[in-house]
PDB file of N, CA and C in Angstrom:
ATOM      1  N   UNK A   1     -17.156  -5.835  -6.817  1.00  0.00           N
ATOM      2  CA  UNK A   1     -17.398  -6.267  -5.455  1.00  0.00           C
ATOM      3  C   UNK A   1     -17.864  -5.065  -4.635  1.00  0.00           C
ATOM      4  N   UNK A   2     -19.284  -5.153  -3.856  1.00  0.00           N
ATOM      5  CA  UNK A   2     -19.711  -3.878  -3.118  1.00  0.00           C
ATOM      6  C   UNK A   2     -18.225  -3.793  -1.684  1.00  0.00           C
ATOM      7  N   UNK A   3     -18.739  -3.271  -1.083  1.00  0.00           N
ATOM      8  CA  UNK A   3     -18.070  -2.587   0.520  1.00  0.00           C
ATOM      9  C   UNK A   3     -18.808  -1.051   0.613  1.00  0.00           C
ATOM     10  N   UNK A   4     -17.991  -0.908   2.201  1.00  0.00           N
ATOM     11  CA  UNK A   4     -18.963  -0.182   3.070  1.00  0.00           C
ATOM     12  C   UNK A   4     -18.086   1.132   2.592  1.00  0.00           C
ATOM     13  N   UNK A   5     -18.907   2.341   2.270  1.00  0.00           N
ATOM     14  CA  UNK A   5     -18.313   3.666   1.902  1.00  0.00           C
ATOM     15  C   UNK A   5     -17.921   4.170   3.462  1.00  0.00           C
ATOM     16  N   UNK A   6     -16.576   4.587   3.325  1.00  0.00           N
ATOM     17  CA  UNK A   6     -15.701   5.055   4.636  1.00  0.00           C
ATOM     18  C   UNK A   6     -15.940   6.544   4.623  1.00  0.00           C
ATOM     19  N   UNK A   7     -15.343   6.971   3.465  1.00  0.00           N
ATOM     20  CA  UNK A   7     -15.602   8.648   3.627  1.00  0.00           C
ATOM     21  C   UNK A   7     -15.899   9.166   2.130  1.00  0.00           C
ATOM     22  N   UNK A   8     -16.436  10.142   1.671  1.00  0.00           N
ATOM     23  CA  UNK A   8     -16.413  10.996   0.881  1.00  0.00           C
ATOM     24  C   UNK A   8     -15.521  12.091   0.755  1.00  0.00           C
ATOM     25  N   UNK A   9     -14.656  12.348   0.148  1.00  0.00           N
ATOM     26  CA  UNK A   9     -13.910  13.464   0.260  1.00  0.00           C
ATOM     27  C   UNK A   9     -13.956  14.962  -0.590  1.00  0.00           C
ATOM     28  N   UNK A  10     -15.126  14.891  -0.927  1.00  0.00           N
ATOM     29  CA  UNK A  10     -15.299  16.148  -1.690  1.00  0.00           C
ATOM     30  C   UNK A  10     -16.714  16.366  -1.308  1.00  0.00           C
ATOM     31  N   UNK A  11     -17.421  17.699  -1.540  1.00  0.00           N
ATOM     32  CA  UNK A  11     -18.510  18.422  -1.182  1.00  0.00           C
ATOM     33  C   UNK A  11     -18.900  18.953  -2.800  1.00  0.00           C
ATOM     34  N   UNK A  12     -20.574  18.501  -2.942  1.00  0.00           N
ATOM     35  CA  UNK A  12     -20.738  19.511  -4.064  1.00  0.00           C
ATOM     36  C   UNK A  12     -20.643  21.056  -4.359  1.00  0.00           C
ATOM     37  N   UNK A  13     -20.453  21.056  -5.137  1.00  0.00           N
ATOM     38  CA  UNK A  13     -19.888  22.118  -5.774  1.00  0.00           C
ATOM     39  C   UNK A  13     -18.182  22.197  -6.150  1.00  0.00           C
ATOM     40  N   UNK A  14     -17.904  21.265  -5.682  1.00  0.00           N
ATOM     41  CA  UNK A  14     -15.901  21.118  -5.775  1.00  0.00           C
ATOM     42  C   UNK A  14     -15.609  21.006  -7.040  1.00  0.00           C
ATOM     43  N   UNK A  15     -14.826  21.221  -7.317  1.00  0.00           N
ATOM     44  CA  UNK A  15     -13.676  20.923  -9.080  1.00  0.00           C
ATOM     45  C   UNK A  15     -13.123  20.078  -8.522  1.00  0.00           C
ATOM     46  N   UNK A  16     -12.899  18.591  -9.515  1.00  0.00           N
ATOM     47  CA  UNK A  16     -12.129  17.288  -8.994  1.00  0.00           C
ATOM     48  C   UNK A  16     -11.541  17.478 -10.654  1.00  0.00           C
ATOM     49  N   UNK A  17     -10.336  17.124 -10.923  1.00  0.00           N
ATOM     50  CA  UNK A  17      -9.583  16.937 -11.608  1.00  0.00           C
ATOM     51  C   UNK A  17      -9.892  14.670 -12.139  1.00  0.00           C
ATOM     52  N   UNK A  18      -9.310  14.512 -13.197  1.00  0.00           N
ATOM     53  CA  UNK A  18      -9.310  13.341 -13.417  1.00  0.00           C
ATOM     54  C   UNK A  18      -8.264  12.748 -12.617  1.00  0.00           C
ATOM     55  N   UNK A  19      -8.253  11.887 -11.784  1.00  0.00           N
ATOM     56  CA  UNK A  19      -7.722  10.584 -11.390  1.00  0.00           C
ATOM     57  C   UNK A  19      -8.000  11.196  -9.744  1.00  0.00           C
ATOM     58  N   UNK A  20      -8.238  12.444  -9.307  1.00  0.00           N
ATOM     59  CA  UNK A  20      -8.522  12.562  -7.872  1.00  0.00           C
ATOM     60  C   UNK A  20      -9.435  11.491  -7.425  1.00  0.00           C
ATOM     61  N   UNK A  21      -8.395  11.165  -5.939  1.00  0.00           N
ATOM     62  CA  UNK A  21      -9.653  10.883  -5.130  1.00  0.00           C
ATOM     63  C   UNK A  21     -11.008  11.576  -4.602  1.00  0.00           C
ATOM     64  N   UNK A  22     -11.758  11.051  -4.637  1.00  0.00           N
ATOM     65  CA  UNK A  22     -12.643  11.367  -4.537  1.00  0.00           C
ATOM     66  C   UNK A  22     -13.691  11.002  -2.759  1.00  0.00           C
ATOM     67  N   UNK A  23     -13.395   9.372  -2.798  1.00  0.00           N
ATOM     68  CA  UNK A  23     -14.508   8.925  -1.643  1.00  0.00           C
ATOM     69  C   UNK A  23     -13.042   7.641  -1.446  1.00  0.00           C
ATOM     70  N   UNK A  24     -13.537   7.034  -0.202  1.00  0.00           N
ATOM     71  CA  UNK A  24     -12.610   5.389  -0.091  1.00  0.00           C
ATOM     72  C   UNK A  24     -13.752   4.428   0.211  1.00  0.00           C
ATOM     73  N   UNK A  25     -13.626   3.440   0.300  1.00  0.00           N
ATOM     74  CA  UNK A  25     -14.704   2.133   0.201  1.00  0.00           C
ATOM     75  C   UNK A  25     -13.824   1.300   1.077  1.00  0.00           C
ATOM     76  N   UNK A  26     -13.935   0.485   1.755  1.00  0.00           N
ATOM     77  CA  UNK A  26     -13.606  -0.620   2.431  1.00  0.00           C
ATOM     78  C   UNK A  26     -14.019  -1.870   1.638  1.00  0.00           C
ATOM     79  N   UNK A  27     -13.352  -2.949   1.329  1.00  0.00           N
ATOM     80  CA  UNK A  27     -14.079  -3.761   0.708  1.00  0.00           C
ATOM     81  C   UNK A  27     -12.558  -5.076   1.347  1.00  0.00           C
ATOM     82  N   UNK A  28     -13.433  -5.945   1.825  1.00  0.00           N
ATOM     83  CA  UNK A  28     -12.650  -7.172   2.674  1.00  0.00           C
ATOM     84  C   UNK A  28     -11.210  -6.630   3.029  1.00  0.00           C
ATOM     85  N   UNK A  29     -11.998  -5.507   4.092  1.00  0.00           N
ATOM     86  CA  UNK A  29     -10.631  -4.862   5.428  1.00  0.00           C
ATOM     87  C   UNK A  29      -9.708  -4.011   5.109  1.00  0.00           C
ATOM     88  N   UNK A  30      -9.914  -3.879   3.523  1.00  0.00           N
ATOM     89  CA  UNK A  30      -8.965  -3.007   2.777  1.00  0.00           C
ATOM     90  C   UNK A  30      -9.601  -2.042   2.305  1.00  0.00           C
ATOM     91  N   UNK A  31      -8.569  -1.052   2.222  1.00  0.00           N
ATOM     92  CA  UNK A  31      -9.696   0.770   1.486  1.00  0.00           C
ATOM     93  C   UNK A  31      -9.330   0.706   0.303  1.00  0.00           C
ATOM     94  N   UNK A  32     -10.165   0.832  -0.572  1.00  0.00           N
ATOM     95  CA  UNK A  32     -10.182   1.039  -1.733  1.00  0.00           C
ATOM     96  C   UNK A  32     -10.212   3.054  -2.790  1.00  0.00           C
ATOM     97  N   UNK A  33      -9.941   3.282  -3.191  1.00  0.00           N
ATOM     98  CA  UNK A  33     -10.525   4.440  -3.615  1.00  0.00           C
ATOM     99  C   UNK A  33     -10.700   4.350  -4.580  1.00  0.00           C
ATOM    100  N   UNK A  34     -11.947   5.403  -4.617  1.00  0.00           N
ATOM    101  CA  UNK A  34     -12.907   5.838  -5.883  1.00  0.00           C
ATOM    102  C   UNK A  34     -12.272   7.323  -6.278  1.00  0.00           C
ATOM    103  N   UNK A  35     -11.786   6.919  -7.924  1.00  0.00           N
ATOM    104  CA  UNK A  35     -11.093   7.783  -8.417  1.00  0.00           C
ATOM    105  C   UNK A  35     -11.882   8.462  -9.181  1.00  0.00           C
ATOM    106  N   UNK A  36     -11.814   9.981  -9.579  1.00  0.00           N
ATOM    107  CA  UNK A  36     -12.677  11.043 -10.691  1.00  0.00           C
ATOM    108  C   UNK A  36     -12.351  10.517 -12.063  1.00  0.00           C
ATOM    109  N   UNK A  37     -12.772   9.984 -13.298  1.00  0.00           N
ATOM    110  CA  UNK A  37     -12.979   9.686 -14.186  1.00  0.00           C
ATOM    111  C   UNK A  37     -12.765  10.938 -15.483  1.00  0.00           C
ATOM    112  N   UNK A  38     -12.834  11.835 -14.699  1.00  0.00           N
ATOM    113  CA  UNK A  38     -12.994  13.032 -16.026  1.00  0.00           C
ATOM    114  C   UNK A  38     -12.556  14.258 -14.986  1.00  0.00           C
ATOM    115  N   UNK A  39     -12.196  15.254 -15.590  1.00  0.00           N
ATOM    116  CA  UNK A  39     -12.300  16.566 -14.667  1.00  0.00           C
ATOM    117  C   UNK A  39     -13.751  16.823 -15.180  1.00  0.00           C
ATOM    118  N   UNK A  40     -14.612  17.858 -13.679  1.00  0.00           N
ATOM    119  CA  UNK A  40     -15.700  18.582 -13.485  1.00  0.00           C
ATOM    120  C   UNK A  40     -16.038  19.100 -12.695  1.00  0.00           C
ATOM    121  N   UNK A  41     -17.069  19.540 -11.781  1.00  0.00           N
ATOM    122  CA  UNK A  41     -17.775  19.945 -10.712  1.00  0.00           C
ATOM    123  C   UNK A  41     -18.720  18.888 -10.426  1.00  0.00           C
ATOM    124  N   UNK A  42     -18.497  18.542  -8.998  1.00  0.00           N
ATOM    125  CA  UNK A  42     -19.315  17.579  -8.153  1.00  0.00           C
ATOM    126  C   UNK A  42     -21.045  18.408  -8.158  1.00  0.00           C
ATOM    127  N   UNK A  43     -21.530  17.592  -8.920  1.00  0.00           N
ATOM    128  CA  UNK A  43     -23.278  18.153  -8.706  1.00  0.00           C
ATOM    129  C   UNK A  43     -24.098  17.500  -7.930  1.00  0.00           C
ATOM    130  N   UNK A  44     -23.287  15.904  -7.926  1.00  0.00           N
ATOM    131  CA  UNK A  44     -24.246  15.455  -6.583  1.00  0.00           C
ATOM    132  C   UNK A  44     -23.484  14.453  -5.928  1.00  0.00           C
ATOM    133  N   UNK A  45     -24.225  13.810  -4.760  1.00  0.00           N
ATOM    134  CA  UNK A  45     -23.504  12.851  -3.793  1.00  0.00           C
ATOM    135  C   UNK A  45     -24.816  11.799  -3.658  1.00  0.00           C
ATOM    136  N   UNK A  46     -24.717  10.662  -4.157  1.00  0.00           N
ATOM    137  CA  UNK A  46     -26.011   9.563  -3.719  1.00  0.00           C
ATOM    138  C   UNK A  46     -25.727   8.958  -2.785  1.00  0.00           C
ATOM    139  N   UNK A  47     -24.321   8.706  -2.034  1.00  0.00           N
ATOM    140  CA  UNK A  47     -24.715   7.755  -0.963  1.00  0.00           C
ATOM    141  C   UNK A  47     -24.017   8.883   0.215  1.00  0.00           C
ATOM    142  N   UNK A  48     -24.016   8.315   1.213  1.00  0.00           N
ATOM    143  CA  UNK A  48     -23.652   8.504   2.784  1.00  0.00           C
ATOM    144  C   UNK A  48     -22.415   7.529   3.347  1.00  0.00           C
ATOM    145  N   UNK A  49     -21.805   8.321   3.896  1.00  0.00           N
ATOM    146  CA  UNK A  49     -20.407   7.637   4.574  1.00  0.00           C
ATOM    147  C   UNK A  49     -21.632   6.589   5.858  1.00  0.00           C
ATOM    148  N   UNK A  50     -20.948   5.642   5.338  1.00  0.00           N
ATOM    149  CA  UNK A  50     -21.794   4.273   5.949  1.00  0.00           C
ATOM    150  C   UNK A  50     -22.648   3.318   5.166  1.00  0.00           C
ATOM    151  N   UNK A  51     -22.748   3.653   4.226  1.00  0.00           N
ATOM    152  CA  UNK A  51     -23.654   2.650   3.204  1.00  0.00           C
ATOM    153  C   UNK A  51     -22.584   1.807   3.271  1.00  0.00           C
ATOM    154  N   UNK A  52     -23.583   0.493   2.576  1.00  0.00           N
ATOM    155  CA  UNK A  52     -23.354  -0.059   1.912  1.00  0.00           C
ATOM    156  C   UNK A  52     -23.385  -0.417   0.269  1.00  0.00           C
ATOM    157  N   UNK A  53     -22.372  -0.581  -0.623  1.00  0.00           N
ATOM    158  CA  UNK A  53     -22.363  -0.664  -1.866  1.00  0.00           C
ATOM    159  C   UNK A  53     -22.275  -1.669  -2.588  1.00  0.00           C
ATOM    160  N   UNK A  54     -22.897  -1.848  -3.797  1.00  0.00           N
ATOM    161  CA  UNK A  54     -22.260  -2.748  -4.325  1.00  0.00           C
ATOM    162  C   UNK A  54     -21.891  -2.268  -5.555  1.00  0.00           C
ATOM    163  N   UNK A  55     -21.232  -3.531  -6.094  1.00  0.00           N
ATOM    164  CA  UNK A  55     -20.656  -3.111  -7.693  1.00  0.00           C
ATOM    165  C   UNK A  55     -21.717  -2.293  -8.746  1.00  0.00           C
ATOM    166  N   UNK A  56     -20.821  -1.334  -9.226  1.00  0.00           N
ATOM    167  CA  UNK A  56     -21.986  -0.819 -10.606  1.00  0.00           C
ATOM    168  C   UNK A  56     -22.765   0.657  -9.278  1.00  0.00           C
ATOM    169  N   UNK A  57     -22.627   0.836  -8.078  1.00  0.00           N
ATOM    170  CA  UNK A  57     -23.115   2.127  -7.558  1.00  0.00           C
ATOM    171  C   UNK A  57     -22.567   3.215  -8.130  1.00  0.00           C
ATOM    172  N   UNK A  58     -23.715   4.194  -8.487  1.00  0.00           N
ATOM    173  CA  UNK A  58     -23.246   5.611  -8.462  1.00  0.00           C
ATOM    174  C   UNK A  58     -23.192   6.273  -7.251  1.00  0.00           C
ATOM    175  N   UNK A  59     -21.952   6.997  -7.254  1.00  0.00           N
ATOM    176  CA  UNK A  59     -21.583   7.678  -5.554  1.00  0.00           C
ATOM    177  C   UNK A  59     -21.572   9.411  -5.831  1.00  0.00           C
ATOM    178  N   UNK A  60     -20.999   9.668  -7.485  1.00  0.00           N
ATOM    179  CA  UNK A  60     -20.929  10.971  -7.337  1.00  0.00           C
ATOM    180  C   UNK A  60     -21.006  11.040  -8.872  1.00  0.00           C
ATOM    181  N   UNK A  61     -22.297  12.338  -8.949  1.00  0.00           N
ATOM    182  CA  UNK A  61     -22.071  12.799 -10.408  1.00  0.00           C
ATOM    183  C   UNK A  61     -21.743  14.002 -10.722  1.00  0.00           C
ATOM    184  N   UNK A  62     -20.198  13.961 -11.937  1.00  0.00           N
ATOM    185  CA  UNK A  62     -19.964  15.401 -12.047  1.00  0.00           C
ATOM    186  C   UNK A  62     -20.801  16.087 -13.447  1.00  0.00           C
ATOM    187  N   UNK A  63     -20.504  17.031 -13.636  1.00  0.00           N
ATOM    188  CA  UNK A  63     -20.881  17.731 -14.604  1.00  0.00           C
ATOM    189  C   UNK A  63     -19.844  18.730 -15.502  1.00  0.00           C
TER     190      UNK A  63
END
């Protein structure tokens, strides 16, 4: 299910550990968070606090 990206909480170049938060999503009035999948370094950011998303978006790729 998409929703509207609230915040991002990391900057590239950061070390995110696996299960960190990362960004929150709003999705029907409720925040959701988008958790790190792996430990790495944030190399990029595709969306903007204010998009809109839907299911299956990439928001952040580590390396």
């Amino acid at each position: 299910m998409g929703g509207l990206l609230k915040d991002v909480l990391v900057s590239v170049g950061d070390k995110v550990t696996d299960g960190q938060v990362v960004a929150l999503v709003e999705v029907m009035k409720m925040d959701t968070e988008i958790i790190a999948e792996m430990d790495g370094v944030v190399e990029s950011i595709q969306v903007n606090k204010g998009d809109n998303l839907d299911s299956g978006d990439v928001v952040i790729t580590l390396k």
